[in-house]
PDB file of N, CA and C in Angstrom:
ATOM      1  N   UNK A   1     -24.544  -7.225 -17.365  1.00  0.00           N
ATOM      2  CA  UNK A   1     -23.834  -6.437 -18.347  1.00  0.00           C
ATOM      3  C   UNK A   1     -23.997  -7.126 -19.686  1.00  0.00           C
ATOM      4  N   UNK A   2     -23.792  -6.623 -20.552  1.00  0.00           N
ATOM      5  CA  UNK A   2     -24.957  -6.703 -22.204  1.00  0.00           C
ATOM      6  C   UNK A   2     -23.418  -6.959 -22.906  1.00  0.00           C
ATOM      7  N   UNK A   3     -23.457  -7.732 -23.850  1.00  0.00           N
ATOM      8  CA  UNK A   3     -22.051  -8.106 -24.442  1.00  0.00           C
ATOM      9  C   UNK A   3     -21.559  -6.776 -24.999  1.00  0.00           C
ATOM     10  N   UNK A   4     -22.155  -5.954 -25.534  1.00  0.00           N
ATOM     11  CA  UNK A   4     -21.888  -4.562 -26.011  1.00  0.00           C
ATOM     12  C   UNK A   4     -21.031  -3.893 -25.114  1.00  0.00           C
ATOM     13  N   UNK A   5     -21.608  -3.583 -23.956  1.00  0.00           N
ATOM     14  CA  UNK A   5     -21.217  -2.804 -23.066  1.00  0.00           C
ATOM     15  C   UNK A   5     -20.048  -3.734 -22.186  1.00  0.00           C
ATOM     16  N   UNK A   6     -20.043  -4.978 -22.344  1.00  0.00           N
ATOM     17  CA  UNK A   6     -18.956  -5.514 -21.818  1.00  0.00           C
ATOM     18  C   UNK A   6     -17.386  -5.475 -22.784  1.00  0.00           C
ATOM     19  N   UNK A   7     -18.066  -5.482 -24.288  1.00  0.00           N
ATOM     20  CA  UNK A   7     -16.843  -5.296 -24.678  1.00  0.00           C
ATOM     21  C   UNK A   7     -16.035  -3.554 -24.887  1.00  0.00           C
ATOM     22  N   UNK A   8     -17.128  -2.728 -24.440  1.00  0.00           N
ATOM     23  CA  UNK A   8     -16.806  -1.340 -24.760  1.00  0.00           C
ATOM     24  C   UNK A   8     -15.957  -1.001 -23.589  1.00  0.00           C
ATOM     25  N   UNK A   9     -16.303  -1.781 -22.431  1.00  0.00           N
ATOM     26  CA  UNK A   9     -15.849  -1.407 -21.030  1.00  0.00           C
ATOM     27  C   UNK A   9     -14.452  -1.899 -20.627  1.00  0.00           C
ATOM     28  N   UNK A  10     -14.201  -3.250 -21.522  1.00  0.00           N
ATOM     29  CA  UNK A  10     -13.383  -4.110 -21.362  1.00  0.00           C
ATOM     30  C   UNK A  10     -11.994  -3.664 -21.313  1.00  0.00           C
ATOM     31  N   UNK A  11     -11.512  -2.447 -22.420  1.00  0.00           N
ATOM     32  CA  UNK A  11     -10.430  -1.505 -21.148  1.00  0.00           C
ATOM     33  C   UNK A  11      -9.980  -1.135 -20.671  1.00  0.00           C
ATOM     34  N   UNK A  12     -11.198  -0.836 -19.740  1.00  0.00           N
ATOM     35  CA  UNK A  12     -11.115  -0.388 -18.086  1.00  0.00           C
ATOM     36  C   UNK A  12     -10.898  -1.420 -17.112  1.00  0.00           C
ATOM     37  N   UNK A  13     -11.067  -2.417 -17.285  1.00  0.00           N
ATOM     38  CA  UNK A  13     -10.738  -3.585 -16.287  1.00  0.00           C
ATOM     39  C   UNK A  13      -9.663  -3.884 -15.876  1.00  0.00           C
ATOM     40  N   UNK A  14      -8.805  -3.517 -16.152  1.00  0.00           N
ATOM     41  CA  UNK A  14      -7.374  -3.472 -15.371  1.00  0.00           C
ATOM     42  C   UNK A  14      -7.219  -2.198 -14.567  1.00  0.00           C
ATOM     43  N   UNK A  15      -8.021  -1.284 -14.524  1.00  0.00           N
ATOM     44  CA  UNK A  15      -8.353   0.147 -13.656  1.00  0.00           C
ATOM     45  C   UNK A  15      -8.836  -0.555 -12.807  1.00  0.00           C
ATOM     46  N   UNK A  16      -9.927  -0.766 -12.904  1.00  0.00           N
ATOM     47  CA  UNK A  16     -11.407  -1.599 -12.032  1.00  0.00           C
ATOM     48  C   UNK A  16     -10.408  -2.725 -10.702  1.00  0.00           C
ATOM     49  N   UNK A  17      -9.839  -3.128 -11.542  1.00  0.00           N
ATOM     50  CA  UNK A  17      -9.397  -4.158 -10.832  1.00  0.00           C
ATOM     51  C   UNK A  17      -7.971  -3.499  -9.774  1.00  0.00           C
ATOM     52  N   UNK A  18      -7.412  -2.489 -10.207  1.00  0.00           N
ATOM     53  CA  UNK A  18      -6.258  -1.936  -9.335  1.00  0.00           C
ATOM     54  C   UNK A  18      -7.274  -1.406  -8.569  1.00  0.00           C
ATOM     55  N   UNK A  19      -8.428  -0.272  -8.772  1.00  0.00           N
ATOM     56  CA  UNK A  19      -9.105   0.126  -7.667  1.00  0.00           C
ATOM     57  C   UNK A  19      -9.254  -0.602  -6.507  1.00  0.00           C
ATOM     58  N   UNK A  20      -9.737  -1.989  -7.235  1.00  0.00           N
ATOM     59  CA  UNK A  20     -10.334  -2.859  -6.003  1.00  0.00           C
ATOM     60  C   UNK A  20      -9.398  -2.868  -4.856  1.00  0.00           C
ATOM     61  N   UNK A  21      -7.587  -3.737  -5.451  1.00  0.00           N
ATOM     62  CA  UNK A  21      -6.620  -3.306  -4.583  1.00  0.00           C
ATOM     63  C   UNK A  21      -6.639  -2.395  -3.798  1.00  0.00           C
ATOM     64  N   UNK A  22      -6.798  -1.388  -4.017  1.00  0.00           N
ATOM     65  CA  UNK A  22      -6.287  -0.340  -3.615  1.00  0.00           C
ATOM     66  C   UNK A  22      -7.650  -0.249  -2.750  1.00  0.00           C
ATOM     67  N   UNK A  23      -8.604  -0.221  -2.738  1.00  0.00           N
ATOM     68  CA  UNK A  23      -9.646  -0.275  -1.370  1.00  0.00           C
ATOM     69  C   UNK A  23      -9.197  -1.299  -0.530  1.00  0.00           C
ATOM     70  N   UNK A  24      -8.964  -2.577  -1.156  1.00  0.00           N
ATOM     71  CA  UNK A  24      -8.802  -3.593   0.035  1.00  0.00           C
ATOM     72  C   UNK A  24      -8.062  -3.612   0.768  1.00  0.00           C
ATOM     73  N   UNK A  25      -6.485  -2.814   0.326  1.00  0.00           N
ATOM     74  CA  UNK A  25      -5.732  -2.017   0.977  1.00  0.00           C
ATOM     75  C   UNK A  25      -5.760  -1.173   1.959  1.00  0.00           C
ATOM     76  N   UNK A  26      -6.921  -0.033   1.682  1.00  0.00           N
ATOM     77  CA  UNK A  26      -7.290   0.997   2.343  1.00  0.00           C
ATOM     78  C   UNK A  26      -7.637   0.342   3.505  1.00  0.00           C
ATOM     79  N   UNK A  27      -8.736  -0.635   3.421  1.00  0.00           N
ATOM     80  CA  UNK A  27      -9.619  -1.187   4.440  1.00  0.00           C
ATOM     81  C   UNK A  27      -8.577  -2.329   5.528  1.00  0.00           C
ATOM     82  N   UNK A  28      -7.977  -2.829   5.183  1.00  0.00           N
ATOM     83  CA  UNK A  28      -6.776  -3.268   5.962  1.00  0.00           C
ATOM     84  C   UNK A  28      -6.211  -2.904   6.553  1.00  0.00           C
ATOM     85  N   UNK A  29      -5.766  -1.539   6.497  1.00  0.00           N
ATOM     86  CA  UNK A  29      -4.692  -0.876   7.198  1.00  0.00           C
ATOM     87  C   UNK A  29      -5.384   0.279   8.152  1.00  0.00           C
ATOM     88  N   UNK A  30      -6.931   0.157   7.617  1.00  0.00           N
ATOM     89  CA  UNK A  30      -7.986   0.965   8.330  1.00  0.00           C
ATOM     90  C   UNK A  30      -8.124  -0.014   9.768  1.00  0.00           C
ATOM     91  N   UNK A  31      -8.431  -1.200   9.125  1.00  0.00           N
ATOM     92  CA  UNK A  31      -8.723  -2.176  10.687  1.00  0.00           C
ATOM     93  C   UNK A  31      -7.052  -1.979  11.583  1.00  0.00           C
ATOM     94  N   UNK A  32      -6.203  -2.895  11.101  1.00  0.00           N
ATOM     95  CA  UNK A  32      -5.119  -2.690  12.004  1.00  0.00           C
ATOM     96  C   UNK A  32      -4.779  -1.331  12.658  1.00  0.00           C
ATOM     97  N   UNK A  33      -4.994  -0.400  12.218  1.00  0.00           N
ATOM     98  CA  UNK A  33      -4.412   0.959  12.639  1.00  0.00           C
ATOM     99  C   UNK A  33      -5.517   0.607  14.326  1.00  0.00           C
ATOM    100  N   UNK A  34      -6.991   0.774  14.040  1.00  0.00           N
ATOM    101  CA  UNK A  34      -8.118   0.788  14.805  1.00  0.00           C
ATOM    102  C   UNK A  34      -8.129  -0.463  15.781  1.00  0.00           C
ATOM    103  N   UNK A  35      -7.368  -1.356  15.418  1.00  0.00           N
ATOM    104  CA  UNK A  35      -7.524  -2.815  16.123  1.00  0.00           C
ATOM    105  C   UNK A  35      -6.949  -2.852  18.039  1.00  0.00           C
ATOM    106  N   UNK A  36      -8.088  -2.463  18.424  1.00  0.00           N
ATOM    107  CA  UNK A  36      -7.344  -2.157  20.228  1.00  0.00           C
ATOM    108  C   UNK A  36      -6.270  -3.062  20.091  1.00  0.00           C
ATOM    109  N   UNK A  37      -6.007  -4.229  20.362  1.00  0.00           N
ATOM    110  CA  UNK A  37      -4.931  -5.810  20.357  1.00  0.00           C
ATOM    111  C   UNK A  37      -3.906  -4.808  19.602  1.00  0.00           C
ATOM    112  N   UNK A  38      -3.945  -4.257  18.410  1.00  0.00           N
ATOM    113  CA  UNK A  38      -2.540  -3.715  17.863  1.00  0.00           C
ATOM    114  C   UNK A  38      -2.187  -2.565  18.497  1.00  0.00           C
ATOM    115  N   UNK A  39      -3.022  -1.662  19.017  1.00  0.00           N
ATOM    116  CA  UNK A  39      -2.816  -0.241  19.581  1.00  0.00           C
ATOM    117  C   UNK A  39      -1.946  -0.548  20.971  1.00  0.00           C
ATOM    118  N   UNK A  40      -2.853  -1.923  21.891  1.00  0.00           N
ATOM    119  CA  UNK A  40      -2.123  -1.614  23.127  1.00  0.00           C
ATOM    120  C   UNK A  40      -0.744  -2.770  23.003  1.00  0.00           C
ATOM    121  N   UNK A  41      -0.365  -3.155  22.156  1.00  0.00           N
ATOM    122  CA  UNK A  41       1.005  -3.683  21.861  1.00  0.00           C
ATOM    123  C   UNK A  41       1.881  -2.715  21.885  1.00  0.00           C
ATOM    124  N   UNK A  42       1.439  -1.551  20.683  1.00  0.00           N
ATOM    125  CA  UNK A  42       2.202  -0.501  20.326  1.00  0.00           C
ATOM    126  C   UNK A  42       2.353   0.072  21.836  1.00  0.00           C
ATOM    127  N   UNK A  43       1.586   0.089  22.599  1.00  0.00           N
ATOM    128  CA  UNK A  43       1.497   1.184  23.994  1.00  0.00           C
ATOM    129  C   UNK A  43       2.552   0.187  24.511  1.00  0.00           C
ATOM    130  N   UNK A  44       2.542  -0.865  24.845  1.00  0.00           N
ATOM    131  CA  UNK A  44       3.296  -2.015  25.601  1.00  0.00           C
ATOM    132  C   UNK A  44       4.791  -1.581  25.109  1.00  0.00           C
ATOM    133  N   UNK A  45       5.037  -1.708  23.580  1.00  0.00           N
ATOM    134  CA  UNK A  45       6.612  -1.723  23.047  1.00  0.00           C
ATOM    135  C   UNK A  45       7.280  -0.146  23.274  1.00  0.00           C
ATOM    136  N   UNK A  46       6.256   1.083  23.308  1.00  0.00           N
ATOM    137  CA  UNK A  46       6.302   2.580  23.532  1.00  0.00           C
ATOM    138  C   UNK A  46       7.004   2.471  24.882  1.00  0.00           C
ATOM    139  N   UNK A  47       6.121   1.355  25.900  1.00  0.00           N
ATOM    140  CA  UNK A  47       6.617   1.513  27.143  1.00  0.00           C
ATOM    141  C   UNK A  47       8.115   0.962  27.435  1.00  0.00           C
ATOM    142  N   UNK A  48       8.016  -0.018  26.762  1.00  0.00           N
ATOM    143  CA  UNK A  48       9.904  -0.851  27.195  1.00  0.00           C
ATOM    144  C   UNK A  48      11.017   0.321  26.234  1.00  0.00           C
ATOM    145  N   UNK A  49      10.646   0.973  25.145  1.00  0.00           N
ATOM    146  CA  UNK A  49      11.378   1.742  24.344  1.00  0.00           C
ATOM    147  C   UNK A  49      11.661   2.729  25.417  1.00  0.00           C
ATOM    148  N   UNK A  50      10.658   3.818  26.237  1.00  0.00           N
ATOM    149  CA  UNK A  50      11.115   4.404  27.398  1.00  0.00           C
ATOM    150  C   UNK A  50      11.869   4.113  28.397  1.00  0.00           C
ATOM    151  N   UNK A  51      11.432   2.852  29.158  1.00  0.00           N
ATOM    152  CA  UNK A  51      12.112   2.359  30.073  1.00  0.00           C
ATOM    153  C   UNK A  51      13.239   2.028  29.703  1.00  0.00           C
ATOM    154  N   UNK A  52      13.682   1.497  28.873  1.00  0.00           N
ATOM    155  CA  UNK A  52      15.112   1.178  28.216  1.00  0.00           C
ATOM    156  C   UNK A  52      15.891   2.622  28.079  1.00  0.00           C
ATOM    157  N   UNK A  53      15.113   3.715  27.994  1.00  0.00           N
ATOM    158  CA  UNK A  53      15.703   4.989  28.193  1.00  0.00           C
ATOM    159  C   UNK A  53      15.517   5.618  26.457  1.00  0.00           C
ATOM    160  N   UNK A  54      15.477   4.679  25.465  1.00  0.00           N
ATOM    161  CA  UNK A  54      15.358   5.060  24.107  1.00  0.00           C
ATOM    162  C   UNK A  54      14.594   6.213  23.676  1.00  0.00           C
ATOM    163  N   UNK A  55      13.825   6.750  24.547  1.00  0.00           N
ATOM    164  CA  UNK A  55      12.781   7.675  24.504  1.00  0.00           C
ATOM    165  C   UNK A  55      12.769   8.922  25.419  1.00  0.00           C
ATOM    166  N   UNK A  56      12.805  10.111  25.674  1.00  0.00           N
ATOM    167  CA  UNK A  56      12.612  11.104  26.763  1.00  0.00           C
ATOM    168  C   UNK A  56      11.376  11.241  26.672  1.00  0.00           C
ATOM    169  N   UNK A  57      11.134  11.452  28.101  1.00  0.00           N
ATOM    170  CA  UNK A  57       9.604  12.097  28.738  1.00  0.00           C
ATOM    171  C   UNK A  57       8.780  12.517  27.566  1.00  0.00           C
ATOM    172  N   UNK A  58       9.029  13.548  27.118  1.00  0.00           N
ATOM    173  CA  UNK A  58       8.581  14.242  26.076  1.00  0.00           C
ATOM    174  C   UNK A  58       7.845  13.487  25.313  1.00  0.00           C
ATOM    175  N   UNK A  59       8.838  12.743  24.362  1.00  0.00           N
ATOM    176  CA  UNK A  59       8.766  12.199  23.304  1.00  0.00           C
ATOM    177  C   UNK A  59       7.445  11.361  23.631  1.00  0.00           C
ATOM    178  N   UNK A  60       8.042  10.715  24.828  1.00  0.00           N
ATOM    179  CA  UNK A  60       6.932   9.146  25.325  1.00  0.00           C
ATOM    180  C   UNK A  60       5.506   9.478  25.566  1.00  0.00           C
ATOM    181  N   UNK A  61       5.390  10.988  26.532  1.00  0.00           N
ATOM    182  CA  UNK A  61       3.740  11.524  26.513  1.00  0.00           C
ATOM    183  C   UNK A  61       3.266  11.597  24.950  1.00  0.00           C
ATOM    184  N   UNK A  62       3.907  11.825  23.964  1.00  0.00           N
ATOM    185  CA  UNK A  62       3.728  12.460  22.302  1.00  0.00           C
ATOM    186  C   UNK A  62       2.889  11.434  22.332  1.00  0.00           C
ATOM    187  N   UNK A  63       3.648  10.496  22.003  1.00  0.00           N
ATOM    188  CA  UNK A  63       3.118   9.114  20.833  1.00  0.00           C
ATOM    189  C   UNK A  63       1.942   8.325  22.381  1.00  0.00           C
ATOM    190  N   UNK A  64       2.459   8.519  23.425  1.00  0.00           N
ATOM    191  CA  UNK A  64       1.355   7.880  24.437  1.00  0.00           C
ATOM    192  C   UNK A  64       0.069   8.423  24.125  1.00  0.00           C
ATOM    193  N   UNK A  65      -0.072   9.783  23.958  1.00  0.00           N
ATOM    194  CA  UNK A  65      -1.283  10.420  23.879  1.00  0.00           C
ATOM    195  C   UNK A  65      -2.030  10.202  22.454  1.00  0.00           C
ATOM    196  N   UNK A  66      -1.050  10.041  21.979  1.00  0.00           N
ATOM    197  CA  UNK A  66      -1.915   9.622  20.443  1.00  0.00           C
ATOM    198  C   UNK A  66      -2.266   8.546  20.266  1.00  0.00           C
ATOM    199  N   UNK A  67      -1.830   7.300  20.974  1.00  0.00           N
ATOM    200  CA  UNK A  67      -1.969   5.570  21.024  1.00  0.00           C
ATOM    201  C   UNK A  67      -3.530   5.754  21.764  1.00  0.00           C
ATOM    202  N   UNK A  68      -3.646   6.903  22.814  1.00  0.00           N
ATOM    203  CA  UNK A  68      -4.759   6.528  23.664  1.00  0.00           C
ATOM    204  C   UNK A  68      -6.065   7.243  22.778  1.00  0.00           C
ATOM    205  N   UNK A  69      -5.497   8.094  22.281  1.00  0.00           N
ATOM    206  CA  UNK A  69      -6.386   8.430  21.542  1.00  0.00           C
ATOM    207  C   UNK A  69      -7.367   8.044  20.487  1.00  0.00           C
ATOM    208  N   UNK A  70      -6.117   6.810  19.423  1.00  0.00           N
ATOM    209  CA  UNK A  70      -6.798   6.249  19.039  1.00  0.00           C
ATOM    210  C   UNK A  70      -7.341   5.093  19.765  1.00  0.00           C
ATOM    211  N   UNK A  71      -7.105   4.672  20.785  1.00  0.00           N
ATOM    212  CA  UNK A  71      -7.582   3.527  21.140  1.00  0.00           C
ATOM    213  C   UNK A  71      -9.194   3.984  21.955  1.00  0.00           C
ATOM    214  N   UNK A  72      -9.293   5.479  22.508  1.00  0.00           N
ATOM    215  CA  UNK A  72     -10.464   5.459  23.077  1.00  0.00           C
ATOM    216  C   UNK A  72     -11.114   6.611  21.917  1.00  0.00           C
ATOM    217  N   UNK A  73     -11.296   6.690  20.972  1.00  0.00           N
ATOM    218  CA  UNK A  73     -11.510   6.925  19.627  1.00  0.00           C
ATOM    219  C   UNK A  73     -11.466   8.717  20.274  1.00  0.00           C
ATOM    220  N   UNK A  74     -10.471   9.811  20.967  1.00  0.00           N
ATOM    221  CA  UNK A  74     -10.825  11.086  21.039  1.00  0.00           C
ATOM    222  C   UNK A  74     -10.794  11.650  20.018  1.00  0.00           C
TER     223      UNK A  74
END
């Protein structure tokens, strides 16, 4: 970048730089969501929340079917 165009651009660099946040963000919460180790925790704590009774049938197939889902990518 050419001193010209660095100082014309200069700013935008506090944009530039929240973008970045805000991807590295994106991409973080992209892995954990996707991370099997976090999915079958969530399935594990889904399960004691039922068994403890905190949950009806219903409810527990809901969020079960969607944990498996993401975990076997349907």
């Amino acid at each position: 970048m050419g001193l010209i165009s660095g100082v014309l651009t200069l700013p935008l660099a506090p944009v530039r730089g929240v973008v970045w946040v805000a991807d590295q963000l994106a991409q973080a919460a992209d892995r954990e969501l996707h991370d099997p180790s976090v999915i079958r925790a969530r399935l594990a704590a889904l399960n004691e929340e039922y068994e403890a009774g905190h949950l009806n049938t219903e409810a527990f197939e809901r969020e079960e079917q969607q944990l498996l889902d993401l975990l076997y990518g349907c």
